[in-house]
Protein backbone atom coordinates (compact mmCIF):
# COMPACT_ATOMS: atom_id res chain seq x y z
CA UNK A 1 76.87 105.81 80.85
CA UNK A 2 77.59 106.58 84.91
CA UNK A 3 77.74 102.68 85.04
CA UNK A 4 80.47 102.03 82.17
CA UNK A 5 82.75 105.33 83.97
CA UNK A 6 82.77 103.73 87.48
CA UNK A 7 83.49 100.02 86.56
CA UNK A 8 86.17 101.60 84.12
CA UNK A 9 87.65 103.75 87.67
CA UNK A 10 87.58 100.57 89.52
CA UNK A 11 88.93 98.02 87.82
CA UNK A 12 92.43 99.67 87.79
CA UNK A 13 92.05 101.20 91.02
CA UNK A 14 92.25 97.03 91.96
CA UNK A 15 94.88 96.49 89.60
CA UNK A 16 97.36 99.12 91.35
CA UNK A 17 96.21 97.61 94.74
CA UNK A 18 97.15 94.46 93.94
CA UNK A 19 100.72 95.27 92.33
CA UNK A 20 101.07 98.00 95.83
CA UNK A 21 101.03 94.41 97.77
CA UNK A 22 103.04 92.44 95.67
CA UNK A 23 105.80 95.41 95.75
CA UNK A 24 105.38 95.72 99.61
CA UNK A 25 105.68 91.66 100.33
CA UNK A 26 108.87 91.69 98.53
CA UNK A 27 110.35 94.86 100.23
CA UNK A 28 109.26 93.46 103.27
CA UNK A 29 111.27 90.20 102.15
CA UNK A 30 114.16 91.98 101.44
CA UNK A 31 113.87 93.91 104.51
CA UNK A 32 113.68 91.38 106.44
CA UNK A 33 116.39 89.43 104.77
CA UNK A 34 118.90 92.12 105.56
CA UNK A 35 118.09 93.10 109.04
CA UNK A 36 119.08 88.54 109.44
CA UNK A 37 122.30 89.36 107.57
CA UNK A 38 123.01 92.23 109.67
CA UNK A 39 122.47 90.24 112.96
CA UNK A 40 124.39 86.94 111.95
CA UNK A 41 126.92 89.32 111.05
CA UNK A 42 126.87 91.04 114.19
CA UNK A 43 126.81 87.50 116.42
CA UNK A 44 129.94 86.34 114.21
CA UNK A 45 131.69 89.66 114.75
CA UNK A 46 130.99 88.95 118.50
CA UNK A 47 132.20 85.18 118.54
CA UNK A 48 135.39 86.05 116.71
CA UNK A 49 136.16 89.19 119.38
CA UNK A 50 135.28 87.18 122.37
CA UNK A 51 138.34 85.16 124.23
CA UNK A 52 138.13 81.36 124.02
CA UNK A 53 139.44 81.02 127.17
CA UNK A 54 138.56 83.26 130.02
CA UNK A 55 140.52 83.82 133.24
C-alpha cells in the first residue's frame, strides 16, 4: 500500500516539474526577446538624434 501512495505522489510531482521548465524557458525567451527590442530601439533612437556631421 505505502508503495502504490509514493509512486502515485511522485509521478506528478515530475509532471509539474517538467511543465515549471517548459513555462520558465519560454518566459525566459520572451524576456529576453524584449530586453533586444528595447536595446535596438534604444541604438536607433540614438542614431536618429545624433548629428551626421559634426563640427
Amino acid at each position: 500500500m505505502q508503495t502504490r501512495i509514493r509512486k502515485s505522489l511522485e509521478i506528478p510531482a515530475r509532471k509539474r516539474q517538467g511543465h515549471q521548465t517548459e513555462k520558465e524557458s519560454n518566459a525566459e525567451k520572451t524576456f529576453l526577446l524584449v530586453i533586444n527590442l528595447w536595446v535596438f530601439r534604444f541604438e536607433y533612437a540614438k542614431e536618429q538624434t545624433m548629428p551626421k556631421d559634426p563640427q
